[in-house]
PDB file of N, CA and C in Angstrom:
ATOM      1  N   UNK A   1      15.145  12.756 -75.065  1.00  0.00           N
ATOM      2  CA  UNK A   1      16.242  13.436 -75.731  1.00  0.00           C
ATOM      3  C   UNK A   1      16.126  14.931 -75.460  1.00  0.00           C
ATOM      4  N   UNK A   2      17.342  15.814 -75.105  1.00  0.00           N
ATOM      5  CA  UNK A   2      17.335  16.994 -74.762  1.00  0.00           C
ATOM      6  C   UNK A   2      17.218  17.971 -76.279  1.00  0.00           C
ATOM      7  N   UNK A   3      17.001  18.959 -76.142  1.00  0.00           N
ATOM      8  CA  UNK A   3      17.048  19.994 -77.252  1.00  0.00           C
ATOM      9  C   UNK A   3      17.831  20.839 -76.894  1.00  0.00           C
ATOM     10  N   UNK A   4      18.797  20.711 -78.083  1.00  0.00           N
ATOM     11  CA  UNK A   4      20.053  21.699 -77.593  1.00  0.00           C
ATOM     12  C   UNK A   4      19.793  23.509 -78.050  1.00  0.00           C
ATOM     13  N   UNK A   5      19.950  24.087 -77.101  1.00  0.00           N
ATOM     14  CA  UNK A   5      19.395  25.477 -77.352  1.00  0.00           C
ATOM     15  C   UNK A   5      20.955  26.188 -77.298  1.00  0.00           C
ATOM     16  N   UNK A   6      20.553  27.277 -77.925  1.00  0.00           N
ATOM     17  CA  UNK A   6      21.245  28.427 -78.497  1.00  0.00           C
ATOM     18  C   UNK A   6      21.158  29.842 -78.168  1.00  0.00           C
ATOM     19  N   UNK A   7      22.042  30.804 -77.314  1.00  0.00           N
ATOM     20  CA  UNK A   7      21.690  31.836 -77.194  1.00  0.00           C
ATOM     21  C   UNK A   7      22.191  32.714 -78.294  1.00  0.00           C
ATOM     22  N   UNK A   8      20.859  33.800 -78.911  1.00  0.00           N
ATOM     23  CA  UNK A   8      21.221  35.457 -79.863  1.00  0.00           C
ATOM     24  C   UNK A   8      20.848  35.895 -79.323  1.00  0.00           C
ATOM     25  N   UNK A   9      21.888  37.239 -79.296  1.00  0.00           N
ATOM     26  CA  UNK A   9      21.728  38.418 -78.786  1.00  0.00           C
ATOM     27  C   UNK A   9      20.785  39.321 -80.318  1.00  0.00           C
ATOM     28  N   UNK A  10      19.860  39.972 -79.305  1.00  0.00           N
ATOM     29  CA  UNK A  10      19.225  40.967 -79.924  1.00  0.00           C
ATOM     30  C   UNK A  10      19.287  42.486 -79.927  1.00  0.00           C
ATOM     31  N   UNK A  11      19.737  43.473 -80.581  1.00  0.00           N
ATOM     32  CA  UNK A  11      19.751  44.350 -79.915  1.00  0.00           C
ATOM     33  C   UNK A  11      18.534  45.533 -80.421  1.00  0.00           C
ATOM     34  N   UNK A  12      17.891  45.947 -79.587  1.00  0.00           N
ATOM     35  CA  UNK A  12      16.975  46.444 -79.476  1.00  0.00           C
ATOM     36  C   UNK A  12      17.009  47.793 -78.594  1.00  0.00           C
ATOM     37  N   UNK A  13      16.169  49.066 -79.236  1.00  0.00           N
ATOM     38  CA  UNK A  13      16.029  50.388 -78.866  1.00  0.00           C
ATOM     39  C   UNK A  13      15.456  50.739 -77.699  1.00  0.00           C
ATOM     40  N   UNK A  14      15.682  51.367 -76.925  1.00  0.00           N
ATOM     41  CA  UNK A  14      15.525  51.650 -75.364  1.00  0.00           C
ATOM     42  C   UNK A  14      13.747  51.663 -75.487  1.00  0.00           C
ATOM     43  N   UNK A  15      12.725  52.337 -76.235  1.00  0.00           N
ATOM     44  CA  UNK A  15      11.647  52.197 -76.517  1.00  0.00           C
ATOM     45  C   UNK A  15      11.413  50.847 -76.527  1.00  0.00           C
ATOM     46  N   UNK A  16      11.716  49.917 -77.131  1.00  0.00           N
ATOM     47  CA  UNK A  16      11.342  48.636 -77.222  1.00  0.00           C
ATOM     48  C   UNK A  16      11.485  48.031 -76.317  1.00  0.00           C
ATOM     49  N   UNK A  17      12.954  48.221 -75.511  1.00  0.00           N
ATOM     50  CA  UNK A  17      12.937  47.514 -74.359  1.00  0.00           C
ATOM     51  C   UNK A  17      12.064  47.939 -73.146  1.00  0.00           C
ATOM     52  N   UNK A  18      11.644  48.946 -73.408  1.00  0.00           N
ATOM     53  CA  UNK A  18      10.577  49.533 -72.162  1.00  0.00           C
ATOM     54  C   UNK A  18       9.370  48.579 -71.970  1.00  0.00           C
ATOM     55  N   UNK A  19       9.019  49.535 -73.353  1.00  0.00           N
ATOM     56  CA  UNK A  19       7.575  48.328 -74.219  1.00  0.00           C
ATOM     57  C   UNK A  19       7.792  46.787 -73.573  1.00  0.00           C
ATOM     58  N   UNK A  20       8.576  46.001 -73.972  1.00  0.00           N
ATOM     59  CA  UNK A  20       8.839  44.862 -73.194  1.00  0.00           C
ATOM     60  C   UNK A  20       8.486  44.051 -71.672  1.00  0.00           C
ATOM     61  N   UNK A  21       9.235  45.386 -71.142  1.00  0.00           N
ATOM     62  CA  UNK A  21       9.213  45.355 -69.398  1.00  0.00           C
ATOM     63  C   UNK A  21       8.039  45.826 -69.079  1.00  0.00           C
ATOM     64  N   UNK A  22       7.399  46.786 -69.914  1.00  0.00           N
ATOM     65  CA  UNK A  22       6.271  46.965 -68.946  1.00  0.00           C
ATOM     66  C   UNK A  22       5.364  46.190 -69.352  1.00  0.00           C
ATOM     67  N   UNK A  23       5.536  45.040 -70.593  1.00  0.00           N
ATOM     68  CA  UNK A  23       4.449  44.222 -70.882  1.00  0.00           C
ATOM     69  C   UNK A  23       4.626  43.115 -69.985  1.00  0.00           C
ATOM     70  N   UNK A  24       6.011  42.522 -69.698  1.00  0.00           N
ATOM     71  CA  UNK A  24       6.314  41.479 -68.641  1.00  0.00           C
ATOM     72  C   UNK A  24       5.238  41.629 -67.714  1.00  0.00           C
ATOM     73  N   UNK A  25       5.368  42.908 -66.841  1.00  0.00           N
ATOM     74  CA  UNK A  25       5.016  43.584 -65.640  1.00  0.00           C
ATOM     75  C   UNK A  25       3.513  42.833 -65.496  1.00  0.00           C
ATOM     76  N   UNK A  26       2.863  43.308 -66.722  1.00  0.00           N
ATOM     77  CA  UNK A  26       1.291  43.444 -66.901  1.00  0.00           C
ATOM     78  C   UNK A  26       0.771  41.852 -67.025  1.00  0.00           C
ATOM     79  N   UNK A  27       1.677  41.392 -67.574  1.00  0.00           N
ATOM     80  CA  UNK A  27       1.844  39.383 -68.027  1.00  0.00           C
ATOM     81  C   UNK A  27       2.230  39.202 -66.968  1.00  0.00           C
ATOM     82  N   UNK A  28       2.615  39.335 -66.190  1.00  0.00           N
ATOM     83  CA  UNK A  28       3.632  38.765 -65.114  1.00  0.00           C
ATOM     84  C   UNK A  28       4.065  37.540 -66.049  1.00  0.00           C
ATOM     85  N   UNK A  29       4.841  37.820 -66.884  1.00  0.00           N
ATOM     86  CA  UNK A  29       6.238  37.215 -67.760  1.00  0.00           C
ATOM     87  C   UNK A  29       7.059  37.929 -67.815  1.00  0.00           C
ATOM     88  N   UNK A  30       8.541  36.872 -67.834  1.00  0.00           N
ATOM     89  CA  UNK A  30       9.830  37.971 -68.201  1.00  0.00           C
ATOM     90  C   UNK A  30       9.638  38.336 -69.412  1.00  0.00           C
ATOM     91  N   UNK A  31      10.673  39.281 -69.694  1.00  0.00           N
ATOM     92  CA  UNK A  31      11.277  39.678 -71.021  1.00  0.00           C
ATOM     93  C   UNK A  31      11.381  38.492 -72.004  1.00  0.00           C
ATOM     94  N   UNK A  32      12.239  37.501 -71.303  1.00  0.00           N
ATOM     95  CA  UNK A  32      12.659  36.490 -72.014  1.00  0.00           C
ATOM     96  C   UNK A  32      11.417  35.827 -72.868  1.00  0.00           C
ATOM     97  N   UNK A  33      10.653  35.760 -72.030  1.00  0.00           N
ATOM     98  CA  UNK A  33       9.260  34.640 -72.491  1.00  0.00           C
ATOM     99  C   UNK A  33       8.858  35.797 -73.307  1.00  0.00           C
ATOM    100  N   UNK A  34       8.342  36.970 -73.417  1.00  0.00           N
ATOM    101  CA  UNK A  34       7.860  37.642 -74.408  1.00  0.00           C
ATOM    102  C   UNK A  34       8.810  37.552 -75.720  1.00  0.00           C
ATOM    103  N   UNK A  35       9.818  37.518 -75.441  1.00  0.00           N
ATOM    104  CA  UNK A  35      10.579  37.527 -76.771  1.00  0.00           C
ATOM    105  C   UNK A  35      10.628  36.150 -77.936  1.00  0.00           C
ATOM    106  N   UNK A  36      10.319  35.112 -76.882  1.00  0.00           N
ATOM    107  CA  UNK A  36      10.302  33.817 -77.311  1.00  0.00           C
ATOM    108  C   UNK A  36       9.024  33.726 -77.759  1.00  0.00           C
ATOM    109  N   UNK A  37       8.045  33.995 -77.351  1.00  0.00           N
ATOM    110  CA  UNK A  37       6.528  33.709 -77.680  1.00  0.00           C
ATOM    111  C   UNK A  37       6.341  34.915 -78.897  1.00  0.00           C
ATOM    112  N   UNK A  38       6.827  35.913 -78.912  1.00  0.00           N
ATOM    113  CA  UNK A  38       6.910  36.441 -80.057  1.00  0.00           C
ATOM    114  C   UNK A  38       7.625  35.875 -81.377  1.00  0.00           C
ATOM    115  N   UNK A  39       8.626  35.759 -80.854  1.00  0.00           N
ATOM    116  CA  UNK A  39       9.210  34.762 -82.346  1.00  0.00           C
ATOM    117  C   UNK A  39       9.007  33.845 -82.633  1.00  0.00           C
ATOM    118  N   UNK A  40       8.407  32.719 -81.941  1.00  0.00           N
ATOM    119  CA  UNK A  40       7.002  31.588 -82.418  1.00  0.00           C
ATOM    120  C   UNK A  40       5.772  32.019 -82.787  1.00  0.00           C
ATOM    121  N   UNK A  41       5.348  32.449 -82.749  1.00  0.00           N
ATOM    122  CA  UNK A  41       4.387  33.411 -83.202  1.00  0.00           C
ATOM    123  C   UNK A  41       4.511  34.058 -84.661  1.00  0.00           C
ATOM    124  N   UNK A  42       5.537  34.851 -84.687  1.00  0.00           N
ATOM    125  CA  UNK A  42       5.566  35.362 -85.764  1.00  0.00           C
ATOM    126  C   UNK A  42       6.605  34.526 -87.019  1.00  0.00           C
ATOM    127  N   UNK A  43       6.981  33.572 -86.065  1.00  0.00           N
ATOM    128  CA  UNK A  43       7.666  31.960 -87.301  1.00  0.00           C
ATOM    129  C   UNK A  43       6.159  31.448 -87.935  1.00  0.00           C
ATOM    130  N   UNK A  44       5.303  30.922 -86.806  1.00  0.00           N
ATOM    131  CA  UNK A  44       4.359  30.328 -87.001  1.00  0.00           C
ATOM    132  C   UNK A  44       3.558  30.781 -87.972  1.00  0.00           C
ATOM    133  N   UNK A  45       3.265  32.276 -88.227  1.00  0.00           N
ATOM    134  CA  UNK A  45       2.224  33.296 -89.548  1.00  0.00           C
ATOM    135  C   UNK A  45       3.082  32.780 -90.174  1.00  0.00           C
ATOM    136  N   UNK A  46       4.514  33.441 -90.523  1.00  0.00           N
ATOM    137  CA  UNK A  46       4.986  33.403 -91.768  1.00  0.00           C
ATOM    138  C   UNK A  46       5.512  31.981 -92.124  1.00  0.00           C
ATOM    139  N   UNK A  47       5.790  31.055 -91.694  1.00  0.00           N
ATOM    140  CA  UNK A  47       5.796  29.445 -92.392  1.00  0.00           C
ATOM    141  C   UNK A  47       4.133  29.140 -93.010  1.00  0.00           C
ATOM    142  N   UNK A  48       3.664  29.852 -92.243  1.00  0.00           N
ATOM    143  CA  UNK A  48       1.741  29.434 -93.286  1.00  0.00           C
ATOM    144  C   UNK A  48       1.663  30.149 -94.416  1.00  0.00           C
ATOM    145  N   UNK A  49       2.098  31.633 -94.383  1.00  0.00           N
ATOM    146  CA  UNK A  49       2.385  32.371 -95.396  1.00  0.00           C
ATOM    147  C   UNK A  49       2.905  31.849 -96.855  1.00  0.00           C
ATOM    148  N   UNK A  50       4.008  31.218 -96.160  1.00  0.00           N
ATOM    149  CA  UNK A  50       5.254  30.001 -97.420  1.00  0.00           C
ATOM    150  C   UNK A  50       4.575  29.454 -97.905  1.00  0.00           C
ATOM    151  N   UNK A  51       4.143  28.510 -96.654  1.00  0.00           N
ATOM    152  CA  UNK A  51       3.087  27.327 -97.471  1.00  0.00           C
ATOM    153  C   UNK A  51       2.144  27.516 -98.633  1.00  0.00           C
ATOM    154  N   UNK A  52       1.522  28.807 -97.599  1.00  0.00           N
ATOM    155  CA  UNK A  52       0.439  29.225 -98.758  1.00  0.00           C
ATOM    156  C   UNK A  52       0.796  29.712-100.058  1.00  0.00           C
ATOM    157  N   UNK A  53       1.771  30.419-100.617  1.00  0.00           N
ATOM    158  CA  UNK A  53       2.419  30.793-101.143  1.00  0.00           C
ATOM    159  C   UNK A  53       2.910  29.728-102.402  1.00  0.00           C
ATOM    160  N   UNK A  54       3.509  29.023-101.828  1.00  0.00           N
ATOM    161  CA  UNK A  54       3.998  27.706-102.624  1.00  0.00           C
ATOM    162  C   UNK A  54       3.176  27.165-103.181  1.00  0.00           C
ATOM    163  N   UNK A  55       1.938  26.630-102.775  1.00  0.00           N
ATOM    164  CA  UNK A  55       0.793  26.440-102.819  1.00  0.00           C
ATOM    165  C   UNK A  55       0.079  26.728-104.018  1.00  0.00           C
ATOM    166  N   UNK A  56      -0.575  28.448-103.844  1.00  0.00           N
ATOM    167  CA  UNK A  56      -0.549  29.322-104.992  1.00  0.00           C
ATOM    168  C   UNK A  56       0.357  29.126-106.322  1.00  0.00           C
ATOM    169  N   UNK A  57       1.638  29.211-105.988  1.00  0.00           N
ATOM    170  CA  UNK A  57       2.525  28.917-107.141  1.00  0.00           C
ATOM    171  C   UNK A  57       2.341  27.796-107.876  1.00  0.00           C
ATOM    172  N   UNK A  58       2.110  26.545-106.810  1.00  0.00           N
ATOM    173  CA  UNK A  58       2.032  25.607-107.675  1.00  0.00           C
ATOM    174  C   UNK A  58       0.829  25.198-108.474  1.00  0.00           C
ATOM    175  N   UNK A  59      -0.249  25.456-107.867  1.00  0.00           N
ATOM    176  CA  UNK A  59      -1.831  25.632-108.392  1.00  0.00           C
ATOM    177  C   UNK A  59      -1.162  26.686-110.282  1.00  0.00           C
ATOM    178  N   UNK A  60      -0.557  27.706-110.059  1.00  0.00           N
ATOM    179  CA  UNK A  60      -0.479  28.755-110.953  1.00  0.00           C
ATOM    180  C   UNK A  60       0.400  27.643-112.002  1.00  0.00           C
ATOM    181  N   UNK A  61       1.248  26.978-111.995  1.00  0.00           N
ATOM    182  CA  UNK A  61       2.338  26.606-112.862  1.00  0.00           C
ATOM    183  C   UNK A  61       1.562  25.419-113.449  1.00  0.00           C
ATOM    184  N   UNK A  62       0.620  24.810-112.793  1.00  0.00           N
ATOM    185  CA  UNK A  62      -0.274  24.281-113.202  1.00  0.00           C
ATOM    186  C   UNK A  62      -1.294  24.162-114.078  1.00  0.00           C
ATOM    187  N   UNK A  63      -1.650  25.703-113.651  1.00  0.00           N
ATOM    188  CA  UNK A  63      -2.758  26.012-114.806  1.00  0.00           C
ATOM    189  C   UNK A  63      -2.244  26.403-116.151  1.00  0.00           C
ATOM    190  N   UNK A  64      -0.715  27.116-115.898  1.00  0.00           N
ATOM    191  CA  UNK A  64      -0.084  27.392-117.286  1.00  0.00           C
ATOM    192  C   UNK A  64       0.367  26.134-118.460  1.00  0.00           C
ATOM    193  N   UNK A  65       0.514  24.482-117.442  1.00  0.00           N
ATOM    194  CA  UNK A  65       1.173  23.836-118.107  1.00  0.00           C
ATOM    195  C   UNK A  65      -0.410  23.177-118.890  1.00  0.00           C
ATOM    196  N   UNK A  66      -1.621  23.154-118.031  1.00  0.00           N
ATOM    197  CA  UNK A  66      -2.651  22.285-118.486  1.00  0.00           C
ATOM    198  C   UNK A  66      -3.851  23.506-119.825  1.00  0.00           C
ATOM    199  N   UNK A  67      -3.882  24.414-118.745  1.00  0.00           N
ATOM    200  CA  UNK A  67      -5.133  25.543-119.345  1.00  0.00           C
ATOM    201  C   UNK A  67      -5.990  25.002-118.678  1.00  0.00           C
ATOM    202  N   UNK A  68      -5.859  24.398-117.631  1.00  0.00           N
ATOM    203  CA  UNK A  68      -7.702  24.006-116.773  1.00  0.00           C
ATOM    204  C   UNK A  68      -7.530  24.870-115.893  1.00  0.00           C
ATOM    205  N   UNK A  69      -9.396  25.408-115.799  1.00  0.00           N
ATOM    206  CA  UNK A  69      -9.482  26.356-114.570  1.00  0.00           C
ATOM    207  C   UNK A  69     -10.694  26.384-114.076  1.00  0.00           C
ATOM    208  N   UNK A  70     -11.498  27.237-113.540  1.00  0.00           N
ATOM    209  CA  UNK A  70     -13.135  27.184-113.182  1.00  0.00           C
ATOM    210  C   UNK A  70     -13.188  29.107-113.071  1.00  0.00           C
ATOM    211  N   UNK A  71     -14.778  28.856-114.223  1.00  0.00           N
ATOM    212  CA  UNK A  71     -14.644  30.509-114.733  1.00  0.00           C
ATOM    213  C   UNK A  71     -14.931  31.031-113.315  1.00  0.00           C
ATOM    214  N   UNK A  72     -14.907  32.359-113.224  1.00  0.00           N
ATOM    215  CA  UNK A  72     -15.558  32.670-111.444  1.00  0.00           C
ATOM    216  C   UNK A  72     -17.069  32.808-111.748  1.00  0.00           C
ATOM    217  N   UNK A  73     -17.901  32.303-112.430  1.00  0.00           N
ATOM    218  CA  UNK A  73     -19.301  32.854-112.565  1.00  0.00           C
ATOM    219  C   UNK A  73     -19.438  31.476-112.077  1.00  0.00           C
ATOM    220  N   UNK A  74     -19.221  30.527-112.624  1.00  0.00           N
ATOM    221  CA  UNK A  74     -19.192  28.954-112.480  1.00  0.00           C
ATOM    222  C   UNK A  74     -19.432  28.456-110.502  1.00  0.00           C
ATOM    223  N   UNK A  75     -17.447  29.614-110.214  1.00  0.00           N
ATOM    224  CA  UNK A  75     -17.382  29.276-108.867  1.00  0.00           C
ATOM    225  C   UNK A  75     -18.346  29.739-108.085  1.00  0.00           C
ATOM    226  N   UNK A  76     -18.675  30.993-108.400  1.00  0.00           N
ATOM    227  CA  UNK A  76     -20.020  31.482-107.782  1.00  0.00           C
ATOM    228  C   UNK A  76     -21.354  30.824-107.406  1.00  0.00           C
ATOM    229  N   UNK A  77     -21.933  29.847-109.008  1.00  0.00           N
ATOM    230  CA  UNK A  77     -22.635  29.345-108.655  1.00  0.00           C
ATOM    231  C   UNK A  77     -22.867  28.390-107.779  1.00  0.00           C
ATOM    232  N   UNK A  78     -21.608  27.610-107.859  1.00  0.00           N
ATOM    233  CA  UNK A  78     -21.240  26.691-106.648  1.00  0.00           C
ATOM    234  C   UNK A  78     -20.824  27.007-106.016  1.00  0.00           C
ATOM    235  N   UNK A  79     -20.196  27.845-105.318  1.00  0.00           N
ATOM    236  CA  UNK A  79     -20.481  28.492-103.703  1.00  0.00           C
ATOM    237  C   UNK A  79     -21.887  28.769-103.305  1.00  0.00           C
ATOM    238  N   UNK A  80     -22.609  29.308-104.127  1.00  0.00           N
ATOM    239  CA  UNK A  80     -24.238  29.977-103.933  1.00  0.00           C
ATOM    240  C   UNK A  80     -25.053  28.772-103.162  1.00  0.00           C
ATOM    241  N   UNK A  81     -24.992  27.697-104.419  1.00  0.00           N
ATOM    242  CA  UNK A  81     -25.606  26.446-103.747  1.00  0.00           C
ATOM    243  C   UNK A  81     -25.003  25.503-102.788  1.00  0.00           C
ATOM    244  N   UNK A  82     -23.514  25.808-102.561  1.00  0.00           N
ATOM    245  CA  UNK A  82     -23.260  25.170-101.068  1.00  0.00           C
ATOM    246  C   UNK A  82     -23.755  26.338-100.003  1.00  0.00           C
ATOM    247  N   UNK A  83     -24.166  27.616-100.175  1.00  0.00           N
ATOM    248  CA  UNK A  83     -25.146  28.337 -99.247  1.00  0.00           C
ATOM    249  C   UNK A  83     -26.032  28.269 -99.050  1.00  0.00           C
ATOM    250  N   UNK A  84     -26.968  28.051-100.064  1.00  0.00           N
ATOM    251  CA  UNK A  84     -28.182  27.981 -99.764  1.00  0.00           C
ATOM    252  C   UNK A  84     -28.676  26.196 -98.976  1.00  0.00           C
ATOM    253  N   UNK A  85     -27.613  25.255 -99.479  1.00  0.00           N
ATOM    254  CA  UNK A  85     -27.828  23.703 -98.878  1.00  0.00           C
ATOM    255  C   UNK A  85     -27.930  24.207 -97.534  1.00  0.00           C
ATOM    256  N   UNK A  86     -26.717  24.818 -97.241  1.00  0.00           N
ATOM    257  CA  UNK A  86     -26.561  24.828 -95.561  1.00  0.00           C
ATOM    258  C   UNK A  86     -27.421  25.996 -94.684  1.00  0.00           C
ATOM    259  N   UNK A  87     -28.031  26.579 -95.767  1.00  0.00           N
ATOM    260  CA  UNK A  87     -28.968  27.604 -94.963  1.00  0.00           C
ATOM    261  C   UNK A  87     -30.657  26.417 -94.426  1.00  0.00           C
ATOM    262  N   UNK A  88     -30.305  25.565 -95.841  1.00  0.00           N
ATOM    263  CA  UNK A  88     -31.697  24.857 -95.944  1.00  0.00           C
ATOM    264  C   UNK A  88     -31.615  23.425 -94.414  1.00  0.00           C
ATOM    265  N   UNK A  89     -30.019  23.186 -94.273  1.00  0.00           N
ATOM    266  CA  UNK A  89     -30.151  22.382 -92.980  1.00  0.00           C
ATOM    267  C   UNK A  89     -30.237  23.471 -91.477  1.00  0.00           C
ATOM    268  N   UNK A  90     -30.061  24.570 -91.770  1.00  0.00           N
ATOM    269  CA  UNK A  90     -30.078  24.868 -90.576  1.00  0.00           C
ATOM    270  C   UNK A  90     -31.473  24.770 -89.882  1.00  0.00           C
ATOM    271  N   UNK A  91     -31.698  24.469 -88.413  1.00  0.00           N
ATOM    272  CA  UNK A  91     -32.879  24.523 -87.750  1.00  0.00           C
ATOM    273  C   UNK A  91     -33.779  25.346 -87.563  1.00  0.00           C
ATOM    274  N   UNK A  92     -35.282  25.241 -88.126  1.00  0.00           N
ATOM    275  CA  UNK A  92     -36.328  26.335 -88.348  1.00  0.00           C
ATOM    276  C   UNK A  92     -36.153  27.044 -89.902  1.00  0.00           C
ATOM    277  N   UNK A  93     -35.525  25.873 -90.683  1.00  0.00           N
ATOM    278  CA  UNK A  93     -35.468  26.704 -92.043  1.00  0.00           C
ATOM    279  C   UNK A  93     -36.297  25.075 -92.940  1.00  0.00           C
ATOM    280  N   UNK A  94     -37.214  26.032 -93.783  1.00  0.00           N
ATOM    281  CA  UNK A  94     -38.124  25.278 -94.467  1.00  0.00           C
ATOM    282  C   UNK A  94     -37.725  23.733 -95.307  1.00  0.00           C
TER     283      UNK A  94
END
């Protein structure tokens, strides 16, 4: 099955478009492909961003509806001792 594509126009400042061309130059990529690999790229951060985000929120709406949480002295300690386990498997450690 084909993917039907779409051309936008962008318009962009003579600086930018320089920036561009002389990055093509250096990539030996067009313009085009820099522009595309940039905006996958910078879709790709910010949809993790969302996620994460949502995420957070929902963890948060959570804790308001229950009151469960883990104090940070608590989390500490259990981070500490998943450090020190994995210091104790590493090789040449007692």
């Amino acid at each position: 099955m084909t993917e039907k594509k779409t051309t936008m126009g962008v318009k962009l400042d003579e600086e930018t478009r320089e920036r561009l061309k002389q990055l093509g130059v250096a990539k030996q990529r067009s313009v085009h492909w820099l522009m595309k690999e940039a905006i996958a790229r910078y879709l790709t951060v910010e949809e993790q961003h969302e996620r994460e985000r949502a995420e957070d929120m929902a963890r948060y709406q959570e804790y308001l509806e229950t009151g469960r949480h883990i104090a940070q002295g608590d989390m500490m300690s259990w981070l500490d001792g998943l450090a020190e386990e994995a210091a104790a498997r590493k090789p040449g450690a007692r």
